[in-house]
C-alpha atoms as a PDB file:
ATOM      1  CA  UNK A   1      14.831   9.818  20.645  1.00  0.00           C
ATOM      2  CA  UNK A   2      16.233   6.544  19.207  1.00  0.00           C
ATOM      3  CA  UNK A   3      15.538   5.056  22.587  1.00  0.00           C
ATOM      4  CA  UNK A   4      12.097   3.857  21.708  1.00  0.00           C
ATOM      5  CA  UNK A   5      13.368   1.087  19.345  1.00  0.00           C
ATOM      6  CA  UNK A   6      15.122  -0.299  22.407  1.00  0.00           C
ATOM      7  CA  UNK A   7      11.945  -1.024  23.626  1.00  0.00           C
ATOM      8  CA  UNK A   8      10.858  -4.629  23.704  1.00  0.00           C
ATOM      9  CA  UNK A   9       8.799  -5.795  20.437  1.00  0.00           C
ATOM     10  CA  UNK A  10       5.034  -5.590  20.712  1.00  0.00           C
ATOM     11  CA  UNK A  11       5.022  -9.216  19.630  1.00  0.00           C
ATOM     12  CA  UNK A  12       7.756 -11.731  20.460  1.00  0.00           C
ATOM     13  CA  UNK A  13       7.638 -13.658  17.621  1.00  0.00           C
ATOM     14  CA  UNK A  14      10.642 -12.735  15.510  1.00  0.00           C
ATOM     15  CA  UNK A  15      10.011 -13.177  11.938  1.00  0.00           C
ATOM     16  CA  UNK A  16      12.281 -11.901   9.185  1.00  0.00           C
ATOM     17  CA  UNK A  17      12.606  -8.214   7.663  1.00  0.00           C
ATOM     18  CA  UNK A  18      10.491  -6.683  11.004  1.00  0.00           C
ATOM     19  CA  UNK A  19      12.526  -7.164  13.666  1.00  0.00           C
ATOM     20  CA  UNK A  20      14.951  -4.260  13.139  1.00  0.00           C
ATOM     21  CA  UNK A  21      13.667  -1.497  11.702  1.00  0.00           C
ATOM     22  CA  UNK A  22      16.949  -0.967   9.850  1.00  0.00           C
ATOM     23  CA  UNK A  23      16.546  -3.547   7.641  1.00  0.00           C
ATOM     24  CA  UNK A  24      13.421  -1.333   6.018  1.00  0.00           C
ATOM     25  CA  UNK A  25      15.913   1.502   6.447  1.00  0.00           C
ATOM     26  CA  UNK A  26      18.380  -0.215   4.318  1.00  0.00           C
ATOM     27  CA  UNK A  27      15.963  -1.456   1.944  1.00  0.00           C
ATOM     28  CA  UNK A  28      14.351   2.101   1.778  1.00  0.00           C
ATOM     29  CA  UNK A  29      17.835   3.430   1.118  1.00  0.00           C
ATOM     30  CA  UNK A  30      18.619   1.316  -1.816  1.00  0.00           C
ATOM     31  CA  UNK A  31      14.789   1.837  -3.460  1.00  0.00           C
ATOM     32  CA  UNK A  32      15.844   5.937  -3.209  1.00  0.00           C
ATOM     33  CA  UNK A  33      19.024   5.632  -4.319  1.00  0.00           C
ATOM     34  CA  UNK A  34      17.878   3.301  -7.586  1.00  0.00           C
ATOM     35  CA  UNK A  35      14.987   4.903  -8.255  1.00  0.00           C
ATOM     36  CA  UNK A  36      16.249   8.724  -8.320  1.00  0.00           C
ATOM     37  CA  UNK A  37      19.519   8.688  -8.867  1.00  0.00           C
ATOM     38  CA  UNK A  38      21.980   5.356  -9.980  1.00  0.00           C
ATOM     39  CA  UNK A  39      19.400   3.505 -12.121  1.00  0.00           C
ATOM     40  CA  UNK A  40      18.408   6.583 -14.303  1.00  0.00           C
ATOM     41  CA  UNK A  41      22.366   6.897 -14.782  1.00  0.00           C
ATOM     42  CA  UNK A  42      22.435   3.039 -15.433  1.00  0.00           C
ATOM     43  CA  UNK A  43      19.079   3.091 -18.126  1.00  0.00           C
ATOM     44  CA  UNK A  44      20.566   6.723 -19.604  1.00  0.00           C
ATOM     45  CA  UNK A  45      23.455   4.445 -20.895  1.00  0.00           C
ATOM     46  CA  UNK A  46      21.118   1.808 -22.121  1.00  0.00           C
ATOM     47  CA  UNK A  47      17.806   1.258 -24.180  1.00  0.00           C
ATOM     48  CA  UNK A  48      14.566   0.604 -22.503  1.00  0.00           C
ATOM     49  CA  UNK A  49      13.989  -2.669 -21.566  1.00  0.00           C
ATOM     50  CA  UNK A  50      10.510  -4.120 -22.619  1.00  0.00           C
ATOM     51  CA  UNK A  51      10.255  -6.570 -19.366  1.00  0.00           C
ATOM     52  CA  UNK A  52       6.452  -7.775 -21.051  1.00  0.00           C
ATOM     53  CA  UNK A  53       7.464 -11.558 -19.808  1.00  0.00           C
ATOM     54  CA  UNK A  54       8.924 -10.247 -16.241  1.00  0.00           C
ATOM     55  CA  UNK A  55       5.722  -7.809 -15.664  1.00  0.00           C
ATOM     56  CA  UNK A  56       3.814 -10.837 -16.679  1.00  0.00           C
ATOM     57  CA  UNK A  57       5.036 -12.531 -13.976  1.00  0.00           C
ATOM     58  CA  UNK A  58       5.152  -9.940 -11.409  1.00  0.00           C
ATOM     59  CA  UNK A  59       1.711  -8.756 -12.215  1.00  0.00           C
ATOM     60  CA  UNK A  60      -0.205 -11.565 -12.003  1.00  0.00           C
ATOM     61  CA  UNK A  61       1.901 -12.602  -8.893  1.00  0.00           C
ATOM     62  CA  UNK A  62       1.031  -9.602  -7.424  1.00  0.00           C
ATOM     63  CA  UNK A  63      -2.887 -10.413  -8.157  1.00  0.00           C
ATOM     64  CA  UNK A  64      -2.998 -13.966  -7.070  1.00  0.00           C
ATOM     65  CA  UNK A  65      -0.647 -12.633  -3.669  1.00  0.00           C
ATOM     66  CA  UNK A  66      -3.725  -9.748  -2.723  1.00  0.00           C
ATOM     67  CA  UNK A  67      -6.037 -12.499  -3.485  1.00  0.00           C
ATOM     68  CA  UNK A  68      -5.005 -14.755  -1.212  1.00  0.00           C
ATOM     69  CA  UNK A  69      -4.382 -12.314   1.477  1.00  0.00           C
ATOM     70  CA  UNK A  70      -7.611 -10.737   0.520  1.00  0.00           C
ATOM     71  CA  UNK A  71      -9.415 -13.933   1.109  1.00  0.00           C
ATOM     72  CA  UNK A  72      -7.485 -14.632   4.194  1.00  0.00           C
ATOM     73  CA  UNK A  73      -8.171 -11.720   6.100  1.00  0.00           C
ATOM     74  CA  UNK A  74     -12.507 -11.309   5.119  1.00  0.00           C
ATOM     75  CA  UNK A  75     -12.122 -14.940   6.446  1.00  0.00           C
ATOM     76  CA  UNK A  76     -10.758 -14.634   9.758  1.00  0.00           C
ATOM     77  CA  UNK A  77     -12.559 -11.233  10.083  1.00  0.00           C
ATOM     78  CA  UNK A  78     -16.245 -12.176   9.081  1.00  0.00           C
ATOM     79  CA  UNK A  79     -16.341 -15.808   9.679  1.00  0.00           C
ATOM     80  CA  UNK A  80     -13.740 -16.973  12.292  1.00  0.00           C
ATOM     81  CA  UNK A  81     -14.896 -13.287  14.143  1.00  0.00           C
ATOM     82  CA  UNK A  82     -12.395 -13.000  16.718  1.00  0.00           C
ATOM     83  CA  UNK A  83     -12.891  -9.225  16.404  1.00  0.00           C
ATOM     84  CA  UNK A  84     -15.011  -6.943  17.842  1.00  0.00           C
ATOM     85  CA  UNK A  85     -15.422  -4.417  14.486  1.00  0.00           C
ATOM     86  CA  UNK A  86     -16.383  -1.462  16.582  1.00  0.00           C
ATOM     87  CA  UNK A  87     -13.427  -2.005  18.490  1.00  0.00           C
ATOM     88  CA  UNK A  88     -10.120  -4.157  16.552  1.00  0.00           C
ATOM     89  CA  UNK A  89      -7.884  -4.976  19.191  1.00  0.00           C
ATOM     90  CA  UNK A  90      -4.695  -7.285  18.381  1.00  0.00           C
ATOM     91  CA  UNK A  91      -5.355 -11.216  19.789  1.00  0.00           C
ATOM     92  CA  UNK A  92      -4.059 -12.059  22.709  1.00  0.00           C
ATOM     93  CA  UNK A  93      -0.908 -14.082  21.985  1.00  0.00           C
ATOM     94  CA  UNK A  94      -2.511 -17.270  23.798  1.00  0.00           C
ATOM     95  CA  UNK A  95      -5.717 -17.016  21.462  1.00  0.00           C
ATOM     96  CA  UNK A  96      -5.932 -20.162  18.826  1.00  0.00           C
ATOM     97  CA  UNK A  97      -6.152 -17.427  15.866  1.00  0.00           C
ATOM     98  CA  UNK A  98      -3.311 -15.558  16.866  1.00  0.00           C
ATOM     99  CA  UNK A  99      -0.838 -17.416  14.237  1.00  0.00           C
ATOM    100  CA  UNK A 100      -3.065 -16.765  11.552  1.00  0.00           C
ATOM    101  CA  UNK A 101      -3.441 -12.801  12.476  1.00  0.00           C
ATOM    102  CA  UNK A 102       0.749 -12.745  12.713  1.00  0.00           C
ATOM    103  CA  UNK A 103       0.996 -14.352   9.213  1.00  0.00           C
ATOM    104  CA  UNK A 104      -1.410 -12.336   7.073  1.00  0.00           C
ATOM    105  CA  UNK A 105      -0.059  -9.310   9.094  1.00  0.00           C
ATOM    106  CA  UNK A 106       3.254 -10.129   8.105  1.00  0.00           C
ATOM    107  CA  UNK A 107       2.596 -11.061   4.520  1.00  0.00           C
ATOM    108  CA  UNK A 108       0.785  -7.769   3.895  1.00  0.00           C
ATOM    109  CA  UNK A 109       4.460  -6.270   5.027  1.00  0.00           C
ATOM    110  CA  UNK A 110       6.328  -8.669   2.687  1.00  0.00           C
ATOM    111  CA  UNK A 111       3.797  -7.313   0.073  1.00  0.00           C
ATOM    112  CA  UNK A 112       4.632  -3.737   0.719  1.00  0.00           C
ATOM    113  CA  UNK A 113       7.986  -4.660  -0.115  1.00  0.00           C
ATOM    114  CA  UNK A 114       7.102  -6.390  -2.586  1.00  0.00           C
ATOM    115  CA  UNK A 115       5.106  -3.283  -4.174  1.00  0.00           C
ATOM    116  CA  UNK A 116       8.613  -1.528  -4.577  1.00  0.00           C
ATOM    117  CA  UNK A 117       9.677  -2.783  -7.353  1.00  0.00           C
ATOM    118  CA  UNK A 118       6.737  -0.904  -9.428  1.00  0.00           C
ATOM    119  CA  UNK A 119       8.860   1.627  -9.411  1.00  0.00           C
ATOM    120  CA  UNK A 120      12.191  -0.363 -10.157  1.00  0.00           C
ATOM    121  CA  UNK A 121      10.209  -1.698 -13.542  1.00  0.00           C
ATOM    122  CA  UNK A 122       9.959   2.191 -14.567  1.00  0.00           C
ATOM    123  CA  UNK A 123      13.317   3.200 -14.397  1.00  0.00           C
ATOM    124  CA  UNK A 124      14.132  -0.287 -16.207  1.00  0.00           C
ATOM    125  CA  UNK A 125      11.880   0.900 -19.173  1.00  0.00           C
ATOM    126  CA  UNK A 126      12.701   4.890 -19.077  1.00  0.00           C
ATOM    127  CA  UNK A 127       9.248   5.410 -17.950  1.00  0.00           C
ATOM    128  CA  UNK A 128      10.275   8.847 -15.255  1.00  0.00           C
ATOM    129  CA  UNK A 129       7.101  10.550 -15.828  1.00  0.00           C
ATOM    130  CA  UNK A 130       5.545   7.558 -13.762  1.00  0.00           C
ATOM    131  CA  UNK A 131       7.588   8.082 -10.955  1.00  0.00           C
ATOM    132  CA  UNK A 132       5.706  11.150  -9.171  1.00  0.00           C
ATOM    133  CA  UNK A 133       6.657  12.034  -5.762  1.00  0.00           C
ATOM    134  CA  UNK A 134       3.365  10.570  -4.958  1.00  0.00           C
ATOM    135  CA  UNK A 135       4.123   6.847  -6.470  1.00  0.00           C
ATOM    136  CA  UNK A 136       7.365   6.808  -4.445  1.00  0.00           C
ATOM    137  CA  UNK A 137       6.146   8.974  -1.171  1.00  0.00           C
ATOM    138  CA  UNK A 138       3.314   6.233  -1.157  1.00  0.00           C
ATOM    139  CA  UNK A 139       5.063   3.276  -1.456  1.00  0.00           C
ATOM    140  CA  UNK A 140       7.491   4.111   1.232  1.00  0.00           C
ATOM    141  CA  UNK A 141       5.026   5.532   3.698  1.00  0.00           C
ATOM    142  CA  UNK A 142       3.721   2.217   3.309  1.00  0.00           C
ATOM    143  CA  UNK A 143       6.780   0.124   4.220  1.00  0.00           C
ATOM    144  CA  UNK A 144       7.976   2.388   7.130  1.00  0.00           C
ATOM    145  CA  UNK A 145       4.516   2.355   8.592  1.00  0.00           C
ATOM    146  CA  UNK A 146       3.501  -1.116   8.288  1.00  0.00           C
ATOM    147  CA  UNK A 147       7.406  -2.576   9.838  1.00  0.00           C
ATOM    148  CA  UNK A 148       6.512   0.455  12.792  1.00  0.00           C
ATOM    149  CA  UNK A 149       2.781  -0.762  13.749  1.00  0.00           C
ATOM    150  CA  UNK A 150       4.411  -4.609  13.868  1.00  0.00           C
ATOM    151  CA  UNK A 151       7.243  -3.535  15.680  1.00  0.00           C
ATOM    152  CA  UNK A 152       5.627  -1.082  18.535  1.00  0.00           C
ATOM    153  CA  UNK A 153       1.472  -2.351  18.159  1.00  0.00           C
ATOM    154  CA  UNK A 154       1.720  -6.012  16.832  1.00  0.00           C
ATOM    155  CA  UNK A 155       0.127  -7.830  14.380  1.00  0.00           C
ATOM    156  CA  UNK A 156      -3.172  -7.566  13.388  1.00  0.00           C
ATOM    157  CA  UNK A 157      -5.950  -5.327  15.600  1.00  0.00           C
ATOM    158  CA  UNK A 158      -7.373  -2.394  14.267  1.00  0.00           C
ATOM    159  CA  UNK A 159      -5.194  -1.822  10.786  1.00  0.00           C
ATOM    160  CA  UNK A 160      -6.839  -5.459   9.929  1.00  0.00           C
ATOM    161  CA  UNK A 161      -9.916  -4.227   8.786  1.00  0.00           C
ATOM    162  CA  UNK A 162      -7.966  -0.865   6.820  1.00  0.00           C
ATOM    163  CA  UNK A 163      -5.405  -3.483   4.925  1.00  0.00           C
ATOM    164  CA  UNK A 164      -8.440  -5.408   3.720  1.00  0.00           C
ATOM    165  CA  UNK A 165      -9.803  -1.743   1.658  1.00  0.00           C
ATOM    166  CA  UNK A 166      -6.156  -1.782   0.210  1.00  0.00           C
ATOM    167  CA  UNK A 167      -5.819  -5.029  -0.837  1.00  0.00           C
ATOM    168  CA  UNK A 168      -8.740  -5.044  -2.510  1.00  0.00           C
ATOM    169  CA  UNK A 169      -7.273  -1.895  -4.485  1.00  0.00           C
ATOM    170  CA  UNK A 170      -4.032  -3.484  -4.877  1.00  0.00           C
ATOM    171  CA  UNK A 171      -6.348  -6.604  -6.737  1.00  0.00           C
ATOM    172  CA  UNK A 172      -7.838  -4.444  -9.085  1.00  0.00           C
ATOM    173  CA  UNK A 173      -4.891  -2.742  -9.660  1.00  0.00           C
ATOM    174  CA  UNK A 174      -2.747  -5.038 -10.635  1.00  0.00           C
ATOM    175  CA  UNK A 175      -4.842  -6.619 -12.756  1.00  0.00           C
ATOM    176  CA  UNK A 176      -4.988  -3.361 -14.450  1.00  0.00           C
ATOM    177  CA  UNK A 177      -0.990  -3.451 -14.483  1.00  0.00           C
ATOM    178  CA  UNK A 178      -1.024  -6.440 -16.298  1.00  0.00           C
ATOM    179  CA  UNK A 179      -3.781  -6.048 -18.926  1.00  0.00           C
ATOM    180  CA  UNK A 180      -1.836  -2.752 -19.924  1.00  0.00           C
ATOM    181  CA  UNK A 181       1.328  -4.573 -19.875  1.00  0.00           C
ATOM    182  CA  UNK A 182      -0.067  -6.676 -22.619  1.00  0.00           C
ATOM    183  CA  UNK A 183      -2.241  -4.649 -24.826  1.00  0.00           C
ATOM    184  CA  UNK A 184      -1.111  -1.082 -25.665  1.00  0.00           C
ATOM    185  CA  UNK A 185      -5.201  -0.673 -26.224  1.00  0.00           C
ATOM    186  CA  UNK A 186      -5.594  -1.274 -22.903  1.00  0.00           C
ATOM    187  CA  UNK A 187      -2.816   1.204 -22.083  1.00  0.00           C
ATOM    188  CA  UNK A 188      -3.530   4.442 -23.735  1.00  0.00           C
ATOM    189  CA  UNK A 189      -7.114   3.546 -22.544  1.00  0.00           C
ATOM    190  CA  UNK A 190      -8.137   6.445 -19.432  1.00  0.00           C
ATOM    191  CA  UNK A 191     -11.227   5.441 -18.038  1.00  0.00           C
ATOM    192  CA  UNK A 192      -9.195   2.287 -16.762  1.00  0.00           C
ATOM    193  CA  UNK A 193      -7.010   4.714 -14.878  1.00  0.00           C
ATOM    194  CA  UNK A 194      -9.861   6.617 -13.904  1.00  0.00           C
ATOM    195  CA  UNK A 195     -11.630   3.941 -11.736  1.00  0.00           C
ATOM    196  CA  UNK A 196      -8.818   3.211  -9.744  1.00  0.00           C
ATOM    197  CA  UNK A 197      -7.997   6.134  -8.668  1.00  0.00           C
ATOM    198  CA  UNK A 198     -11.643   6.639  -7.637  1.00  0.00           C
ATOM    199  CA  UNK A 199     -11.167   3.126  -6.362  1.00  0.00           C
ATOM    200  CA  UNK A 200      -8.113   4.587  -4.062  1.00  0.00           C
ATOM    201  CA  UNK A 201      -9.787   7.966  -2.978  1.00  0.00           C
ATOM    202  CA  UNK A 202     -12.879   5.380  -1.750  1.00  0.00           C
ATOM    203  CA  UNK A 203      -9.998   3.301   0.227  1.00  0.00           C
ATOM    204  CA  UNK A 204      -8.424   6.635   1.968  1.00  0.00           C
ATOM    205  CA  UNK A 205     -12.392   7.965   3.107  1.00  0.00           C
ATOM    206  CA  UNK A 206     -12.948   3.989   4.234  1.00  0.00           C
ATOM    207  CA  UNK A 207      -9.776   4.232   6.265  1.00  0.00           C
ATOM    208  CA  UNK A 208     -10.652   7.573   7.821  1.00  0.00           C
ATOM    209  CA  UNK A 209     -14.131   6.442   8.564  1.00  0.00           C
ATOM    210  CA  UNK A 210     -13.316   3.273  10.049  1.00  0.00           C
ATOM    211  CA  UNK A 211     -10.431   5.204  12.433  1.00  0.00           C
ATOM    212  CA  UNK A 212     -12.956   8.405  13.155  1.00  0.00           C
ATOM    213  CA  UNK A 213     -15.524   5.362  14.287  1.00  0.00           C
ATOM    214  CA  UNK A 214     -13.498   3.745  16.360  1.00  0.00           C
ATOM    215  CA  UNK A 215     -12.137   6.423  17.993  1.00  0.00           C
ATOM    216  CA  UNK A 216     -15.906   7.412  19.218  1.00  0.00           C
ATOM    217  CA  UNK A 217     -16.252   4.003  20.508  1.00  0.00           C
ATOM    218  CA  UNK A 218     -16.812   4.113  24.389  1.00  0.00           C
ATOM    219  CA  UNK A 219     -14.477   2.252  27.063  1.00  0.00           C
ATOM    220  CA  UNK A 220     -12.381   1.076  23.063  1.00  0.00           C
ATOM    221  CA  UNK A 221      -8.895  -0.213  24.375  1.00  0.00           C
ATOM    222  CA  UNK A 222      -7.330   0.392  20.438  1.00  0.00           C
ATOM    223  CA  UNK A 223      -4.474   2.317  20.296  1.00  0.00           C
ATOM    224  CA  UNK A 224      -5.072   5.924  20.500  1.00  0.00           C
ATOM    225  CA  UNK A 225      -1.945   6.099  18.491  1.00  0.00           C
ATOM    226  CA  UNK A 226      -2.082   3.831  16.036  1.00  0.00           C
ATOM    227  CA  UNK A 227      -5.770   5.767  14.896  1.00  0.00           C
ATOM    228  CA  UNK A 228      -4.821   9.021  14.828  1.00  0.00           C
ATOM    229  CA  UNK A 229      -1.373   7.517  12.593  1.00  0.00           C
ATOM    230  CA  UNK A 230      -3.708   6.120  10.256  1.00  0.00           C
ATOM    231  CA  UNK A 231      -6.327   8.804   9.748  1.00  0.00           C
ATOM    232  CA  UNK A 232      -3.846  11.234   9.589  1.00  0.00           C
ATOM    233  CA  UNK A 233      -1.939   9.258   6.932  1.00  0.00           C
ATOM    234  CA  UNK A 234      -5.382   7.832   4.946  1.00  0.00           C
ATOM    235  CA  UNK A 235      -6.490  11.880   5.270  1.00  0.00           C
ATOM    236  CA  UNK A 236      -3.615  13.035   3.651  1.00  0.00           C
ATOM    237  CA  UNK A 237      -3.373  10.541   0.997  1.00  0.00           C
ATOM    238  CA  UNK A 238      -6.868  11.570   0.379  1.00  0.00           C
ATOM    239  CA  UNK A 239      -5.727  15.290  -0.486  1.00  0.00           C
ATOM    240  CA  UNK A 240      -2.939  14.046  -2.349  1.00  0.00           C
ATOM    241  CA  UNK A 241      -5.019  11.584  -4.578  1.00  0.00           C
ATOM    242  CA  UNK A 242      -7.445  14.353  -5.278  1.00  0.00           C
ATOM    243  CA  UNK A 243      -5.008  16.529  -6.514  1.00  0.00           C
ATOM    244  CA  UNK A 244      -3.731  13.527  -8.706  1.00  0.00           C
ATOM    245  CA  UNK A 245      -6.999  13.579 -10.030  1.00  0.00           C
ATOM    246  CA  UNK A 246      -8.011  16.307 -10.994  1.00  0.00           C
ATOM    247  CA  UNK A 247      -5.033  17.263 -12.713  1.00  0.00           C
ATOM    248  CA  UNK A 248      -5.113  13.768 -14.664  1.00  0.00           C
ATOM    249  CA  UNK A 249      -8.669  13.726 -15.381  1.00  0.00           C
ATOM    250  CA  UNK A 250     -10.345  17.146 -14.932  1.00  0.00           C
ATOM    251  CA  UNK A 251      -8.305  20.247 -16.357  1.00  0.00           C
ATOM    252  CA  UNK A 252      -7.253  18.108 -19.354  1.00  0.00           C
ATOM    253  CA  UNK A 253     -11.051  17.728 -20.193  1.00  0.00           C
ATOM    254  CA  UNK A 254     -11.320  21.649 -18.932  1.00  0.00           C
ATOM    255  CA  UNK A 255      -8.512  22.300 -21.498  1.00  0.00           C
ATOM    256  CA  UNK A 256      -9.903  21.011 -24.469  1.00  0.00           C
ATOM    257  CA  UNK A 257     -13.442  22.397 -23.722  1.00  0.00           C
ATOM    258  CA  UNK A 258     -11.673  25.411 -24.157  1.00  0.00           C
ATOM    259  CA  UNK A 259      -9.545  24.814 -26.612  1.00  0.00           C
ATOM    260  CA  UNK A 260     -13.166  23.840 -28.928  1.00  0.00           C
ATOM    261  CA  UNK A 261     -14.840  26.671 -27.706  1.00  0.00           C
ATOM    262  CA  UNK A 262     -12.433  29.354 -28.805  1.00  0.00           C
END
């Protein structure tokens, strides 16, 4: 089975962090093994740490990073238009956009990576109901899958179009992140939380949309694969989401409807 990552690279440019797939193992590994397990014994020794000048930092970072990227990709996609949109096929590696492709591709990785310490911050400040099986299932889904589709499809092609939905999430989000890292107002306020995640269950449908178009598309050389991956994942997601939800935003109002009533 482990025979297929013997294969040769779909692109062979080499850049750091994707050329082995064991360095996202390892770094997987670690993010697990923090996250559940040795950093809850570390913090249950230790007082909460505050972090309001590190999530500063990281948040905005994070805000001005999705911009960029955001910015990037609508520009290559809608003005330099090397892409057919019914049918996203990765460049040819002779084509005079090709770098740019490979190096928003690849910083959308290093962002995944970057995502992961989200959940590093909430062990750091003894926040575990934040870390649902969702957060960390989500986060990473997203590393795995984003180092596979460089390694075995390349950079770039149909995904493209999907990472630009996401970013635009991850934007929002993060500004969100660090408005409530400042302002406990801002924090304890729901309808905040309530747009993103509307925001995100908008991204999954976009994603399956896009895939289930694409996939109609007559004499389309995309990767068969690399669709059904993706609307598979952006399907399931979807569910997932929902239930997040509704039981964040839906039986608590059902509850205390109830609760006035009787």
């Amino acid at each position: 089975m482990f025979e297929v990552f013997d294969k040769p690279l779909a692109d062979p440019v080499q850049l750091p962090l994707v050329g082995n797939i064991r360095t996202s193992v390892i770094i997987i590994t670690v993010y697990l093994l923090f996250v559940l397990k040795l950093g809850r014994d570390l913090m249950a020794k230790h007082e909460a740490l505050q972090l309001r000048g590190v999530l500063k930092v990281y948040n905005i970072g994070q805000v001005l990073f999705n911009t960029v990227m955001f910015l990037g990709g609508i520009h290559l996609i809608f003005l330099s238009r090397p892409y057919n949109l019914s049918c996203m096929t990765v460049l040819p590696q002779d084509h005079e956009l090709k770098s740019t492709e490979r190096t928003l591709a690849y910083l959308y990785h290093l962002n995944k990576l970057l995502d992961l310490l989200d959940t590093i911050f909430f062990v750091l400040r003894k926040k575990p109901r934040q870390i649902t099986f969702l957060h960390v299932f989500h986060h990473v889904f997203m590393v795995i899958t984003s180092h596979l589709l460089i390694r075995f499809y390349g950079y770039g092609g149909h995904v493209f179009l999907i990472c630009m939905f996401n970013i635009l999430v991850h934007m929002v989000m993060y500004g969100y992140y660090y408005a409530s890292s400042q302002s406990k107002n801002v924090q304890e306020s729901l309808w905040w939380k309530k747009y993103l995640t509307l925001g995100q269950l908008v991204q999954f449908l976009m994603m399956f949309l896009h895939c289930t178009y694409t996939l109609f598309q007559p004499n389309c050389s995309a990767s068969r694969g690399v669709i059904y991956v993706i609307s598979s994942a952006s399907l399931f997601m979807f569910v997932m989401f929902s239930n997040f939800y509704v039981k964040t935003y839906i039986r608590p109002k059902e509850v205390k409807s109830k609760g006035k009533a009787n």
